[in-house]
PDB file of N, CA and C in Angstrom:
ATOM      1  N   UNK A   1     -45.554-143.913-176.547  1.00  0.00           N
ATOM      2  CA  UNK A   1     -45.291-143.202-177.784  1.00  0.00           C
ATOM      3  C   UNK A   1     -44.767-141.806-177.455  1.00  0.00           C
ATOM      4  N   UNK A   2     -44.072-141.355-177.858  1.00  0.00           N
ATOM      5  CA  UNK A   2     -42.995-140.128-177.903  1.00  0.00           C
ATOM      6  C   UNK A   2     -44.197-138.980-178.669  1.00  0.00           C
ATOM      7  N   UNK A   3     -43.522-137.519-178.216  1.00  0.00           N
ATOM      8  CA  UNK A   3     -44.493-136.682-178.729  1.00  0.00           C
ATOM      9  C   UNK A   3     -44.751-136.087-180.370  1.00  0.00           C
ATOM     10  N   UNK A   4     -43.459-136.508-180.825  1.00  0.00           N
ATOM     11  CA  UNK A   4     -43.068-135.721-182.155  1.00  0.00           C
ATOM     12  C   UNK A   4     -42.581-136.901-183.324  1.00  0.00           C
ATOM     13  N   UNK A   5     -43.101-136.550-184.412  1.00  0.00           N
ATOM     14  CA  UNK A   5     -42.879-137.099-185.377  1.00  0.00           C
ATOM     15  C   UNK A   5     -41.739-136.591-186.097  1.00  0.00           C
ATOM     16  N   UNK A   6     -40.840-137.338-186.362  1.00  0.00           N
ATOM     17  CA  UNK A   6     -39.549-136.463-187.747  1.00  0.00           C
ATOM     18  C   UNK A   6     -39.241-137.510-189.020  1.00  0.00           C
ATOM     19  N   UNK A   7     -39.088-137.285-189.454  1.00  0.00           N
ATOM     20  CA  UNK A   7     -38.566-137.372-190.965  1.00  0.00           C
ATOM     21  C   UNK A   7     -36.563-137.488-191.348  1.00  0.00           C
ATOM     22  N   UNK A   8     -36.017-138.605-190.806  1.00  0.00           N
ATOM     23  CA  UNK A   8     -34.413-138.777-191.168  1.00  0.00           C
ATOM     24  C   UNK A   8     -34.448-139.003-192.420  1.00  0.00           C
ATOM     25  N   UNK A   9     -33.719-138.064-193.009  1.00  0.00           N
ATOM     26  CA  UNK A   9     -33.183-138.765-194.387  1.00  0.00           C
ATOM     27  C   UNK A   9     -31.182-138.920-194.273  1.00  0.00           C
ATOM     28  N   UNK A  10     -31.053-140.647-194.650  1.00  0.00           N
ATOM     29  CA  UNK A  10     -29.955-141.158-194.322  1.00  0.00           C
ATOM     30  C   UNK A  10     -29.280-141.462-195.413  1.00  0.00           C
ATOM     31  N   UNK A  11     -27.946-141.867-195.070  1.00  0.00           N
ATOM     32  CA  UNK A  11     -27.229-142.892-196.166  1.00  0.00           C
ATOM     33  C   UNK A  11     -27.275-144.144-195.891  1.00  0.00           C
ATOM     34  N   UNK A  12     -27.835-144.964-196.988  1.00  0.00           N
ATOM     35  CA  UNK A  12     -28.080-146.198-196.822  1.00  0.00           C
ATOM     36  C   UNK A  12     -26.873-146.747-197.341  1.00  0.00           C
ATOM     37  N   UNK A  13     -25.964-148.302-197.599  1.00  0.00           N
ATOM     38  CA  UNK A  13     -25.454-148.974-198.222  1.00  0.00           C
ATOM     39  C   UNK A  13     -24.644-149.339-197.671  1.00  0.00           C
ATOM     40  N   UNK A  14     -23.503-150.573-198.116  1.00  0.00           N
ATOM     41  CA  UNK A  14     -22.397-150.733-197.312  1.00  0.00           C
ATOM     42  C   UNK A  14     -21.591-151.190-198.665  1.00  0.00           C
ATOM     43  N   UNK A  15     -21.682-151.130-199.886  1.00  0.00           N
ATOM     44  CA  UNK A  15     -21.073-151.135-201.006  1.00  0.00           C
ATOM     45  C   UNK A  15     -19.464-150.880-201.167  1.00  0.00           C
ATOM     46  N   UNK A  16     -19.841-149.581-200.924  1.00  0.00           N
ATOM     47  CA  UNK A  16     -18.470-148.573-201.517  1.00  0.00           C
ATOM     48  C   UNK A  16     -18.432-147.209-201.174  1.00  0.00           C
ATOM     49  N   UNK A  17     -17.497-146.759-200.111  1.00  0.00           N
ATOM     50  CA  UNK A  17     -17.460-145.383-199.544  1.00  0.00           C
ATOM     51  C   UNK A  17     -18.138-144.496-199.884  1.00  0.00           C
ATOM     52  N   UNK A  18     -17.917-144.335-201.580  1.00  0.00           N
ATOM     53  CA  UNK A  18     -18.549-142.978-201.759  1.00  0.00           C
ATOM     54  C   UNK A  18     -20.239-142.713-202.365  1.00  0.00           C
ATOM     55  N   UNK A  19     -20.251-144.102-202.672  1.00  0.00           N
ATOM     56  CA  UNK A  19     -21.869-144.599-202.825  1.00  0.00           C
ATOM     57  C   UNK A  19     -22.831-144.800-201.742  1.00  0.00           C
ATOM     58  N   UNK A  20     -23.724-144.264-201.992  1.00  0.00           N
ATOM     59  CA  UNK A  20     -24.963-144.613-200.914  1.00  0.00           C
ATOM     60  C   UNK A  20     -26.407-144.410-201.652  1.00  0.00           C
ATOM     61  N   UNK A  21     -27.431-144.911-200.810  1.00  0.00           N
ATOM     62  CA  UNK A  21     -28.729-144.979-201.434  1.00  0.00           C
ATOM     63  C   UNK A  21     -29.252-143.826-200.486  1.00  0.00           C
ATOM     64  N   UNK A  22     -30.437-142.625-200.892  1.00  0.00           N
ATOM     65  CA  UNK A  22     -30.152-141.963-199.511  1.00  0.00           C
ATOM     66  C   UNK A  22     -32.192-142.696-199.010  1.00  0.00           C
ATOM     67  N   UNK A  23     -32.342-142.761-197.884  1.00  0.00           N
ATOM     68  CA  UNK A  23     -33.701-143.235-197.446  1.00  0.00           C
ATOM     69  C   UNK A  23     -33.939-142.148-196.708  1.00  0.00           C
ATOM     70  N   UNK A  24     -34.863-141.695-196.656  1.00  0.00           N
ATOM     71  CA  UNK A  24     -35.935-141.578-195.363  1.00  0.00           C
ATOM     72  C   UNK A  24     -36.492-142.450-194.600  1.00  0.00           C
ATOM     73  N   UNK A  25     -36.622-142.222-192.818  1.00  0.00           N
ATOM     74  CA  UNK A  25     -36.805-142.790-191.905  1.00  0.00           C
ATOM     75  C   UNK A  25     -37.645-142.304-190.996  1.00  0.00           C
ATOM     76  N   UNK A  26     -38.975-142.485-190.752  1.00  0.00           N
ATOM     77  CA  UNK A  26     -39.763-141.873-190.052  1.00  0.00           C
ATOM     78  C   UNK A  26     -39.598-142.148-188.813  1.00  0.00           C
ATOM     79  N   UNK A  27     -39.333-141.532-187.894  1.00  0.00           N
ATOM     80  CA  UNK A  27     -39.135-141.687-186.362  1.00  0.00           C
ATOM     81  C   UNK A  27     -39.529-141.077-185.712  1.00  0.00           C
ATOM     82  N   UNK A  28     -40.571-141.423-184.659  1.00  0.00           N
ATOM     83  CA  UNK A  28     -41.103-141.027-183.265  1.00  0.00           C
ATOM     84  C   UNK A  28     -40.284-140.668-182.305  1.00  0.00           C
ATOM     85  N   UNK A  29     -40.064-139.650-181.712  1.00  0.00           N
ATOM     86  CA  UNK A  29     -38.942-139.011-180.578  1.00  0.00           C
ATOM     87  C   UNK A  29     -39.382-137.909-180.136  1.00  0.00           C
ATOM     88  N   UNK A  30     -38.557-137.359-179.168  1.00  0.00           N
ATOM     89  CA  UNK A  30     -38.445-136.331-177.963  1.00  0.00           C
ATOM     90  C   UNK A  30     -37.909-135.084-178.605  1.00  0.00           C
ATOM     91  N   UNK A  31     -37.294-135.511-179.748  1.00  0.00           N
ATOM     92  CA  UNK A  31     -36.406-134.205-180.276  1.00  0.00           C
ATOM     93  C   UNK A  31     -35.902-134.614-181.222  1.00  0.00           C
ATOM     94  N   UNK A  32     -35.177-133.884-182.330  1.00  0.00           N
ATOM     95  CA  UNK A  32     -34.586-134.265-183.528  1.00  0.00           C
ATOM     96  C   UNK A  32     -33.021-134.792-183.438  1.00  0.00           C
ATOM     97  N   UNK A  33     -32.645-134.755-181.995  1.00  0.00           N
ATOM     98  CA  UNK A  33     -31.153-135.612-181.782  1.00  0.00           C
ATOM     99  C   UNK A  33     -31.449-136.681-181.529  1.00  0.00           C
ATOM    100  N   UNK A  34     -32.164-136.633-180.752  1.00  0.00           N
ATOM    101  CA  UNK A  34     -32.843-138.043-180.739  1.00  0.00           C
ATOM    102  C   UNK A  34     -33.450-138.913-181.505  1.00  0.00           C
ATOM    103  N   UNK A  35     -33.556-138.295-182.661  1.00  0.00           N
ATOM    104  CA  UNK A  35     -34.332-139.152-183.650  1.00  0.00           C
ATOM    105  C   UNK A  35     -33.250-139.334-184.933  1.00  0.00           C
ATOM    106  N   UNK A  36     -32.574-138.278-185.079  1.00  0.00           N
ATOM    107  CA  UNK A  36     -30.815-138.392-185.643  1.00  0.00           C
ATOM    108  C   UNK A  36     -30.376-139.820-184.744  1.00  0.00           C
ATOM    109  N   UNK A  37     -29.911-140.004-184.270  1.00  0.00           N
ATOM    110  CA  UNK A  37     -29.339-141.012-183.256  1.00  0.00           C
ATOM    111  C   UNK A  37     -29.903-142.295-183.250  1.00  0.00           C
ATOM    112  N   UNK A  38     -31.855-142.595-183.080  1.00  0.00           N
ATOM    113  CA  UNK A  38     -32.429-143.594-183.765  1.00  0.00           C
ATOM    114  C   UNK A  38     -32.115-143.798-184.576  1.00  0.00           C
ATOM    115  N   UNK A  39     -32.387-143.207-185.988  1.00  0.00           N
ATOM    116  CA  UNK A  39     -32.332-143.357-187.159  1.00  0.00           C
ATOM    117  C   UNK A  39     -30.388-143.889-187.836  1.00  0.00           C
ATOM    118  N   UNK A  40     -29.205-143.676-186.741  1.00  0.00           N
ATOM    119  CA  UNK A  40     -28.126-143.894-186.628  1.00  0.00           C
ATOM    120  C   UNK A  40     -28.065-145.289-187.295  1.00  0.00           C
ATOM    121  N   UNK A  41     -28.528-145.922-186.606  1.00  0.00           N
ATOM    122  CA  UNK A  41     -28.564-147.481-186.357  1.00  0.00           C
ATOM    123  C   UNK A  41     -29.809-148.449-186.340  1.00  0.00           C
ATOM    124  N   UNK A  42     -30.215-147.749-187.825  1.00  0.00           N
ATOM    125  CA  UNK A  42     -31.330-148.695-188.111  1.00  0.00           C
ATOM    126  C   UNK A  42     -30.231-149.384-189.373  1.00  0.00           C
ATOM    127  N   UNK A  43     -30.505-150.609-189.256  1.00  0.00           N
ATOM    128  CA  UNK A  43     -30.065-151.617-190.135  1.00  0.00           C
ATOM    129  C   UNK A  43     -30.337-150.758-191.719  1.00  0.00           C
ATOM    130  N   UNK A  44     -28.833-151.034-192.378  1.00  0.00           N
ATOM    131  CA  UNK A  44     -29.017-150.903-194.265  1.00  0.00           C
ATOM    132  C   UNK A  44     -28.049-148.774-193.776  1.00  0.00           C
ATOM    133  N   UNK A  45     -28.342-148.479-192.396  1.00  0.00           N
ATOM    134  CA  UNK A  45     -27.777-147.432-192.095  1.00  0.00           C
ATOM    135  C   UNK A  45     -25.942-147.263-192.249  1.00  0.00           C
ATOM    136  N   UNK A  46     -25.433-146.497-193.247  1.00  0.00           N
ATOM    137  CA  UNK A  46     -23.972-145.967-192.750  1.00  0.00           C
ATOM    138  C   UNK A  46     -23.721-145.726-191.655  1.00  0.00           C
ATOM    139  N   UNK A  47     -23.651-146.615-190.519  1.00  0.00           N
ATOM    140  CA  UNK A  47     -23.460-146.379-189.015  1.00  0.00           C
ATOM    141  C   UNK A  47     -22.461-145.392-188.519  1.00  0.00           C
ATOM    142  N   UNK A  48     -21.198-145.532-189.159  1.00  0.00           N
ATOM    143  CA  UNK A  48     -20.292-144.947-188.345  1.00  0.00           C
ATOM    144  C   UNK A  48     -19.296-143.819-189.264  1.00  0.00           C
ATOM    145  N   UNK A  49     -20.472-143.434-190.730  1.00  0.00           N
ATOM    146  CA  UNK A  49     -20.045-142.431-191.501  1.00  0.00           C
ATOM    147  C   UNK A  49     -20.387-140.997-190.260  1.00  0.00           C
ATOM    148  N   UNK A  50     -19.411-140.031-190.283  1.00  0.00           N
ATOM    149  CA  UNK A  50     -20.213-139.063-189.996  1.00  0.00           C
ATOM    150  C   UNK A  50     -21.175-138.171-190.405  1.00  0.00           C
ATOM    151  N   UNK A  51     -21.308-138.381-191.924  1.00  0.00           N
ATOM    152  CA  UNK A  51     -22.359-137.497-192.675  1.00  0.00           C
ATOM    153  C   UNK A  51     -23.480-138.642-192.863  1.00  0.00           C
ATOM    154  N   UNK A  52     -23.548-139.629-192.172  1.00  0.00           N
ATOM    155  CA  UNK A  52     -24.691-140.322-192.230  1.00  0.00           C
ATOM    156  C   UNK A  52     -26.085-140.318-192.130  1.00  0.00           C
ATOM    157  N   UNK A  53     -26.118-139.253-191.598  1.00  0.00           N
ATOM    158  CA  UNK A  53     -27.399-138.552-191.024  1.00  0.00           C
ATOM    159  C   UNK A  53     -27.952-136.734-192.494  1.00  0.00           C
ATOM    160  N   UNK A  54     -28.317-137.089-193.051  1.00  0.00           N
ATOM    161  CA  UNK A  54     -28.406-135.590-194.161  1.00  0.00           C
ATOM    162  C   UNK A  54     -28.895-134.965-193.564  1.00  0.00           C
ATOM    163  N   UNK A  55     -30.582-135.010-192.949  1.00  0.00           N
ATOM    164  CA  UNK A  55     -31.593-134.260-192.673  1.00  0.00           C
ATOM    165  C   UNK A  55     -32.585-134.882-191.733  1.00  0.00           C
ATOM    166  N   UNK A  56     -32.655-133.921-190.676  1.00  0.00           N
ATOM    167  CA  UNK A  56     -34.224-133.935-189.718  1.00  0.00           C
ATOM    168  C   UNK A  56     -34.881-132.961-189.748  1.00  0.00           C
ATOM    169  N   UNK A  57     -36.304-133.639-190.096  1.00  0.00           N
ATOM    170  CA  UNK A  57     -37.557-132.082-190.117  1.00  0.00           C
ATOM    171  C   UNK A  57     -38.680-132.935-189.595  1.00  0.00           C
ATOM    172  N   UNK A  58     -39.184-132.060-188.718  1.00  0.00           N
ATOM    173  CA  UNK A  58     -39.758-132.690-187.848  1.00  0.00           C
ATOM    174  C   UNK A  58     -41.558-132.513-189.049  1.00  0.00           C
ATOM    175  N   UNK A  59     -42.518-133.803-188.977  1.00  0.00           N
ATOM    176  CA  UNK A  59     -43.357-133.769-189.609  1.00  0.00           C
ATOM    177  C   UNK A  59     -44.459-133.915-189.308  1.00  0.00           C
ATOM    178  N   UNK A  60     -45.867-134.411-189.622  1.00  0.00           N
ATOM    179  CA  UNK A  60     -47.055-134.047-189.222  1.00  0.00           C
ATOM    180  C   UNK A  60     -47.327-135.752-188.789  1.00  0.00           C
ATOM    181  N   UNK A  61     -48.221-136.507-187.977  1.00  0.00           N
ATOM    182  CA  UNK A  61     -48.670-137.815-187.963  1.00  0.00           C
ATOM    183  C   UNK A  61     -48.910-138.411-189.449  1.00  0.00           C
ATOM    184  N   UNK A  62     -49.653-137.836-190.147  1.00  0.00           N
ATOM    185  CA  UNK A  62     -49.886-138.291-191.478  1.00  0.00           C
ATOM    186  C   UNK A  62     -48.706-138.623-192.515  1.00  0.00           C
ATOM    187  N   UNK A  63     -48.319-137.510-192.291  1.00  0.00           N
ATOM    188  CA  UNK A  63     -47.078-137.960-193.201  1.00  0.00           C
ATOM    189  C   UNK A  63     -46.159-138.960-192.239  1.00  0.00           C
ATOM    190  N   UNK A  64     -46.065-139.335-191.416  1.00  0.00           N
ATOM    191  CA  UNK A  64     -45.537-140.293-190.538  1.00  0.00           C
ATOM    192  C   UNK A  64     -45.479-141.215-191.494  1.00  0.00           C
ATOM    193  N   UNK A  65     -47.264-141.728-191.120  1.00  0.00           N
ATOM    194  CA  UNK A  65     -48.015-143.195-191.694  1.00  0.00           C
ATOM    195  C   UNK A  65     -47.591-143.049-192.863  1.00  0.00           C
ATOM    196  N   UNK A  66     -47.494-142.131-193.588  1.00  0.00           N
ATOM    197  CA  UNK A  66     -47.003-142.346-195.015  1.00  0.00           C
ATOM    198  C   UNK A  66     -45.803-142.786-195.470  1.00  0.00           C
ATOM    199  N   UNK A  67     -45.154-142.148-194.292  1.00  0.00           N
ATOM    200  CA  UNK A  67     -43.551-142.700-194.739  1.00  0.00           C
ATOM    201  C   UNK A  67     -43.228-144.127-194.194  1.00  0.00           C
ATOM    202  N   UNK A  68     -44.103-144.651-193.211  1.00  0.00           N
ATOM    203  CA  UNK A  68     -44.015-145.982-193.076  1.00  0.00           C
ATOM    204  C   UNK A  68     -44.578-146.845-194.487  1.00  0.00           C
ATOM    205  N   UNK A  69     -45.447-146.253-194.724  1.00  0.00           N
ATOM    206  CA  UNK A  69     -46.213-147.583-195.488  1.00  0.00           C
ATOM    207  C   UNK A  69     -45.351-147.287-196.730  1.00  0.00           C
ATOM    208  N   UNK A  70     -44.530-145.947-197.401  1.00  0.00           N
ATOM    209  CA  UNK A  70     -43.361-146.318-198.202  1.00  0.00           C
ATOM    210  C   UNK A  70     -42.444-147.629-198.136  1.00  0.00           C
ATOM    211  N   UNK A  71     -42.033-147.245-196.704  1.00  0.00           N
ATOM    212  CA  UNK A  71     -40.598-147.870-196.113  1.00  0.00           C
ATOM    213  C   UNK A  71     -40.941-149.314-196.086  1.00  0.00           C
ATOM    214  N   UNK A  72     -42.564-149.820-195.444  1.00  0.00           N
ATOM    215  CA  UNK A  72     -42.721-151.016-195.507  1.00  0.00           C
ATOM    216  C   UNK A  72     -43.171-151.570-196.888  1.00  0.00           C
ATOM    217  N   UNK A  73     -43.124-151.029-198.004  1.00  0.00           N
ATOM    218  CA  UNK A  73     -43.089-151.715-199.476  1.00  0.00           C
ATOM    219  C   UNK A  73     -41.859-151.611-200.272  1.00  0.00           C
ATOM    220  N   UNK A  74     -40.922-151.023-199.235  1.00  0.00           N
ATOM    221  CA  UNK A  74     -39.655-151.193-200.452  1.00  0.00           C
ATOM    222  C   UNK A  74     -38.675-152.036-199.934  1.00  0.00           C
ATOM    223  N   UNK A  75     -38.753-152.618-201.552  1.00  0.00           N
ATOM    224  CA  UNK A  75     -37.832-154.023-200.971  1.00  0.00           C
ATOM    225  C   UNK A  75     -36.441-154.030-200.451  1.00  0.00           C
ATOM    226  N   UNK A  76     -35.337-152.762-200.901  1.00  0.00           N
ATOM    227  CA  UNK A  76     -34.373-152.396-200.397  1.00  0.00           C
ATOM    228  C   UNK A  76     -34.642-153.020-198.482  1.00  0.00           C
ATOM    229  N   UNK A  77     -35.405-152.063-198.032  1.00  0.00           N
ATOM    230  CA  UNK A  77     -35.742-152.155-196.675  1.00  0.00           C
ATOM    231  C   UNK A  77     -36.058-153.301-196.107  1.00  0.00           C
ATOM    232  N   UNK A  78     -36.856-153.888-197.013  1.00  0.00           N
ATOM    233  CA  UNK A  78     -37.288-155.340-196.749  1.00  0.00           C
ATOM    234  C   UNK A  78     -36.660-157.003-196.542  1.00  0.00           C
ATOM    235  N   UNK A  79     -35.105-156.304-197.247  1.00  0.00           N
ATOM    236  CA  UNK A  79     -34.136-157.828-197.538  1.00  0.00           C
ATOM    237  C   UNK A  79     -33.791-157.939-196.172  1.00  0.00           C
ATOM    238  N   UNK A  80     -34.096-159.448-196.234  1.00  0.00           N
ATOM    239  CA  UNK A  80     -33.765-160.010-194.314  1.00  0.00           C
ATOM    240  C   UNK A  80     -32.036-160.520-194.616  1.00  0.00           C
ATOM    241  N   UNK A  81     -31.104-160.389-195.798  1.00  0.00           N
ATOM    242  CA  UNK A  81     -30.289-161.094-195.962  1.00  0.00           C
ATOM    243  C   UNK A  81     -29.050-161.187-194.823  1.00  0.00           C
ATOM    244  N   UNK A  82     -28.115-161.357-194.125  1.00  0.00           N
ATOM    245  CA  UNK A  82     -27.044-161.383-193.176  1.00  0.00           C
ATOM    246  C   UNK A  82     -25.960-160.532-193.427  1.00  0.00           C
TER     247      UNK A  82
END
């Protein structure tokens, strides 16, 4: 496990250029480029927008778990579709 907790907030969607959903992404890392860069290429991610990435702030363990147990009840996140 990595030392630092952060908080990505991304553009989600693959719709339509100028549309996006924006998520938060809780990620464990070394540093906030590093966790920019995880958070790159998590699936439902605008991969290869360059403003894909809004915001990293690095956050507390608690709010970690919190932002997981968001992420793991929303169904956006949840569709296994292809």
């Amino acid at each position: 496990m990595k030392n630092k907790f952060y908080a990505v907030v991304t553009k989600c969607g693959h719709v339509v250029n100028g549309k996006y959903r924006e998520v938060t992404f809780p990620i464990n890392a070394d540093s906030g480029k590093e966790a920019a860069e995880i958070a790159r290429w998590i699936p439902r991610v605008k991969h290869h927008k360059k403003g894909a990435i809004i915001n990293v702030a690095e956050i507390s363990y608690d709010y970690y778990m919190e932002l997981l147990e968001i992420n793991n009840n929303d169904p956006y996140l949840q569709c296994k579709n292809i």
